[in-house]
C-alpha atoms as a PDB file:
ATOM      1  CA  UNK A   1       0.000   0.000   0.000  1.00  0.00           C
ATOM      2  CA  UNK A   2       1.308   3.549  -1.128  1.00  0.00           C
ATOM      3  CA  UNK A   3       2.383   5.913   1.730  1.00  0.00           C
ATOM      4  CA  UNK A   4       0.731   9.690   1.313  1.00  0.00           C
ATOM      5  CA  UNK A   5       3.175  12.625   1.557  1.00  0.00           C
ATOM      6  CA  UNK A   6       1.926  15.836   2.159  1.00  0.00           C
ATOM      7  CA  UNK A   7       4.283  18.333   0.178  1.00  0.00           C
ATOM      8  CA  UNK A   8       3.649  21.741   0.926  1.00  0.00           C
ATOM      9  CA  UNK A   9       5.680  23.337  -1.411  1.00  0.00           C
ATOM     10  CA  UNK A  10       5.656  27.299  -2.898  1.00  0.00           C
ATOM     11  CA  UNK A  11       7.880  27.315  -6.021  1.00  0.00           C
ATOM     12  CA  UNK A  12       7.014  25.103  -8.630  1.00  0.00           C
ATOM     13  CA  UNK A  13      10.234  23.887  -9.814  1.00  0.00           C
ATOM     14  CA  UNK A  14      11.153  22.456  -6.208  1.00  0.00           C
ATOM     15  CA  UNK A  15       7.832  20.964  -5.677  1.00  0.00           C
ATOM     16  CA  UNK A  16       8.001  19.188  -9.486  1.00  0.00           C
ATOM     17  CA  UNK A  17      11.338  17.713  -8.108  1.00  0.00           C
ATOM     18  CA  UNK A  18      10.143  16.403  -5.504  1.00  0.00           C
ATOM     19  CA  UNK A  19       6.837  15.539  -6.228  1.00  0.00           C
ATOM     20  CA  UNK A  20       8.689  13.157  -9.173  1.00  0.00           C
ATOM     21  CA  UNK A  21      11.213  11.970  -6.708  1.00  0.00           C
ATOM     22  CA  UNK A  22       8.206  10.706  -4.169  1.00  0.00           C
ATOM     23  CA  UNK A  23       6.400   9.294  -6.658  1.00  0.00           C
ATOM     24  CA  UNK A  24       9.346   6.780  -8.006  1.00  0.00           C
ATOM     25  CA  UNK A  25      10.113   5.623  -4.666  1.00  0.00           C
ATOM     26  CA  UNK A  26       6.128   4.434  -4.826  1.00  0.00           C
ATOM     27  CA  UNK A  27       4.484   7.210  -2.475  1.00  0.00           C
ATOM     28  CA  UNK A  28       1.170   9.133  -3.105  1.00  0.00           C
ATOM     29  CA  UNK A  29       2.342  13.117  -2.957  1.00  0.00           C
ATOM     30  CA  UNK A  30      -1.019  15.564  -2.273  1.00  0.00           C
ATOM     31  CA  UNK A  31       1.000  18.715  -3.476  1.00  0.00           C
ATOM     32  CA  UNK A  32       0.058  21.898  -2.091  1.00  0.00           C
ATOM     33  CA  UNK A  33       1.397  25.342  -2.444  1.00  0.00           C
ATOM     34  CA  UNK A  34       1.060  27.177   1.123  1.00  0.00           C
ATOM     35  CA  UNK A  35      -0.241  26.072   4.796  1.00  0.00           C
ATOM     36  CA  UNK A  36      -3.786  27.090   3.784  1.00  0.00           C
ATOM     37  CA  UNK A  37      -4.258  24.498   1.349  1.00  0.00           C
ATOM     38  CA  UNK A  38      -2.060  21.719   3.203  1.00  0.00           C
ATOM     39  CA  UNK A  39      -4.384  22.371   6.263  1.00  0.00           C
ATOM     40  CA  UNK A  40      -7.725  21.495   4.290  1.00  0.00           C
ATOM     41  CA  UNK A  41      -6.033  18.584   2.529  1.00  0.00           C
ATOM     42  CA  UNK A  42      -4.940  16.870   6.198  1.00  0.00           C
ATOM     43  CA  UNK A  43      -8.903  17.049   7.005  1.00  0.00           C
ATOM     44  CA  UNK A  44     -10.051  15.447   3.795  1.00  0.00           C
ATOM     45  CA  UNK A  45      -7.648  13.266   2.996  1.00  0.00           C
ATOM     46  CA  UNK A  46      -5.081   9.844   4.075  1.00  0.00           C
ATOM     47  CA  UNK A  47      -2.173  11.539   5.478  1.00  0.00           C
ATOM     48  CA  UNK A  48       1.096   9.626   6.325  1.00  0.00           C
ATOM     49  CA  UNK A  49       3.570  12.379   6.558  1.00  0.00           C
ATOM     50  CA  UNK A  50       3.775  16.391   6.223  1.00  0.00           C
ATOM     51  CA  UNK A  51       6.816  17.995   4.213  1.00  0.00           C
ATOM     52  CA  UNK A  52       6.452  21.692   4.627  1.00  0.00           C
ATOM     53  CA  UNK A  53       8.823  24.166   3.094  1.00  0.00           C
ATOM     54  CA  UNK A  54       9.618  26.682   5.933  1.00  0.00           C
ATOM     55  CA  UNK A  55       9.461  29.638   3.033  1.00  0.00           C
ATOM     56  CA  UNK A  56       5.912  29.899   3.421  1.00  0.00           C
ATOM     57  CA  UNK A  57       4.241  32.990   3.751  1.00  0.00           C
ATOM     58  CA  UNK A  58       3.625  32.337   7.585  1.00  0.00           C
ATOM     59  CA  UNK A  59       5.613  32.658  10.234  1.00  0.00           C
ATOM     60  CA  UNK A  60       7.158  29.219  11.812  1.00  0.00           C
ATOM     61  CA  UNK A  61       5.246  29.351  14.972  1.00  0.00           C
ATOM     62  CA  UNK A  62       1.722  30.120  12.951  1.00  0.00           C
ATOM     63  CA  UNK A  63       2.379  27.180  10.699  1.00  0.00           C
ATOM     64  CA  UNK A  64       3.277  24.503  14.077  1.00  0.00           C
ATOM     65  CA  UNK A  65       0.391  26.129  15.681  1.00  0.00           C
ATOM     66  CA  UNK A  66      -1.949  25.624  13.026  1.00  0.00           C
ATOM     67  CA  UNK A  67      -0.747  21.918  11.801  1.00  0.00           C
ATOM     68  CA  UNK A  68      -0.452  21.037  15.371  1.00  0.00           C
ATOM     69  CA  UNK A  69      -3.730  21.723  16.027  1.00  0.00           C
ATOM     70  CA  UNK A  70      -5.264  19.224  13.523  1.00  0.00           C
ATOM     71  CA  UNK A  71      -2.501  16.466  13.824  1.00  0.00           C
ATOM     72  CA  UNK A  72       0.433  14.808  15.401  1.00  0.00           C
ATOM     73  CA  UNK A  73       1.763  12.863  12.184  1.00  0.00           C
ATOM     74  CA  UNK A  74       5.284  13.175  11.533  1.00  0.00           C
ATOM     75  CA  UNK A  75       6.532  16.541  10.291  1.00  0.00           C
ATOM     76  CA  UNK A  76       9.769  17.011   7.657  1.00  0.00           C
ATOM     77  CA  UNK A  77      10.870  20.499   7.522  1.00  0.00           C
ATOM     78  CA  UNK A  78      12.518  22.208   4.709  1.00  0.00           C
ATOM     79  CA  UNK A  79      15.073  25.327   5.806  1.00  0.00           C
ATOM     80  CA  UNK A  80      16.603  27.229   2.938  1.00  0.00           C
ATOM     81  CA  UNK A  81      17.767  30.016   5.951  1.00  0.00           C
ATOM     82  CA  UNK A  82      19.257  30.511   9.472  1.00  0.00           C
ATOM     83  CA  UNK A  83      17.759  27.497  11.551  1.00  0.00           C
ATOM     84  CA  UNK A  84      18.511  29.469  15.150  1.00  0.00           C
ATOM     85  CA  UNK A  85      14.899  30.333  15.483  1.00  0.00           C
ATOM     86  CA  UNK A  86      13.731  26.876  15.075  1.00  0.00           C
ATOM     87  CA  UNK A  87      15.386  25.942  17.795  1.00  0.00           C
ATOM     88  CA  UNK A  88      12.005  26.281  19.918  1.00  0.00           C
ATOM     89  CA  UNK A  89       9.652  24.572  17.693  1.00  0.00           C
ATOM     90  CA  UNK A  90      12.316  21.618  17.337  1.00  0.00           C
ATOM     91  CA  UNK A  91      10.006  19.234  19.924  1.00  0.00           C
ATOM     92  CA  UNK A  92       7.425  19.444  17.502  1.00  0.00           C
ATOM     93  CA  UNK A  93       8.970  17.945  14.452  1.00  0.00           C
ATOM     94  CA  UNK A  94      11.049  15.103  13.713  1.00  0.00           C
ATOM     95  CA  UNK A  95      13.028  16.177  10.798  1.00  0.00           C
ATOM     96  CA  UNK A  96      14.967  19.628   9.690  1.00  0.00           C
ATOM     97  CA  UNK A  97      16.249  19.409   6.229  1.00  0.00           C
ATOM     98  CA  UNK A  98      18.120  22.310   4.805  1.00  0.00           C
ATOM     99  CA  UNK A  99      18.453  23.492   1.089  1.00  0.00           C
ATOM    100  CA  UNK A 100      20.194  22.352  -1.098  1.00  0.00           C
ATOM    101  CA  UNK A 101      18.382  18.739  -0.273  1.00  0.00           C
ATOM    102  CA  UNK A 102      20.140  15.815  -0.368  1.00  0.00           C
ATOM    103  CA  UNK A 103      17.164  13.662  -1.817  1.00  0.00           C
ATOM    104  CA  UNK A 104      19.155  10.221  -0.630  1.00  0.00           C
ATOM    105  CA  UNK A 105      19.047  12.097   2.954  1.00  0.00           C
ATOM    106  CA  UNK A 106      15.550  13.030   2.589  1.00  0.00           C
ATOM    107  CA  UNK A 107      14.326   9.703   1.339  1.00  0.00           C
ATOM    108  CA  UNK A 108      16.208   7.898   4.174  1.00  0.00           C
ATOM    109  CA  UNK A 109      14.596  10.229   6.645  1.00  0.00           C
ATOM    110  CA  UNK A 110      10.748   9.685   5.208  1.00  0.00           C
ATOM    111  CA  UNK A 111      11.393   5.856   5.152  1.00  0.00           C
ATOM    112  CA  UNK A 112      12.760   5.895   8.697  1.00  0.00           C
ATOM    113  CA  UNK A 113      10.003   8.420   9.908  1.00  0.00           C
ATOM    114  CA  UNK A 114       7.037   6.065   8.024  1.00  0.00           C
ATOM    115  CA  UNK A 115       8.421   2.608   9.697  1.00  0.00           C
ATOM    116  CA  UNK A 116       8.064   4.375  13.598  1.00  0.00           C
ATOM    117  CA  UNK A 117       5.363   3.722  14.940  1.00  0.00           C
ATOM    118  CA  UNK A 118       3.086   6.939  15.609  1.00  0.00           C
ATOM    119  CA  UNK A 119       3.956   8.818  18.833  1.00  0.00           C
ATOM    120  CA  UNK A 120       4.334  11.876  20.230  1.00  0.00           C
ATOM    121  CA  UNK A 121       6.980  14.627  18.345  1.00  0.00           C
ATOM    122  CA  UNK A 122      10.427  13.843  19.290  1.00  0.00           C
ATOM    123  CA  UNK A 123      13.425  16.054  19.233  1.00  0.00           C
ATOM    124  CA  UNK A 124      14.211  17.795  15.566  1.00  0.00           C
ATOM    125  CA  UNK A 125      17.206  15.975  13.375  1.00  0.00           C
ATOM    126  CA  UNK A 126      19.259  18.102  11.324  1.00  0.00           C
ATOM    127  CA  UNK A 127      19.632  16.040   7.653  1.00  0.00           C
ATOM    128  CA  UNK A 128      22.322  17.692   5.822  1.00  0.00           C
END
């Protein structure tokens, strides 16, 4: 059975990338292109696992706050800047991963993340 990814994504040409990328390792990618959209699509659809690009046009706290709110499922962030101020958000996700992505990283993180079993947020892993 196919593993959904929710990719919340703003620029196109990363999202294609790794929408294709997902999809030839055999998951299901719901792509979305900011929190508002990503939000709705956790309440009417299968979610397995959240990817959210940290670019956003919402602060860090507003998207944890928000996404927290509706679920606990495991949470992959993408950092393209200074990672300091996620320092105090970093119990509520399991994975940092900073741009440029290593997609053999990345993968390796979403496979390990899928196989855990579902419990509550554990401390954040840099994936270089």
């Amino acid at each position: 059975m196919f593993k959904t990814i929710l990719l919340a994504e703003d620029d196109p040409g990363v999202q294609r990338m790794l929408c294709r990328v997902l999809v030839e390792e055999n998951y299901h990618v719901i792509q979305t292109k900011n929190l508002e959209e990503a939000l709705k699509r956790l309440s009417d659809a299968q979610i397995d696992l959240i990817l959210l690009d940290l670019a956003l046009p919402l602060t860090c706290s507003q998207a944890f706050e928000q996404i927290r709110k509706k679920t606990s499922l495991p949470l992959i962030l993408i950092s393209s800047g200074d990672n300091q101020p996620l320092q105090r958000w970093n119990s509520q996700t399991e994975a940092l991963v900073e741009k440029p992505l290593d997609l053999f990283r990345l993968l390796g993180t979403i496979e390990k993340l899928l196989e855990e079993p579902l419990k509550s947020p554990v401390a954040c892993r840099v994936v270089h």
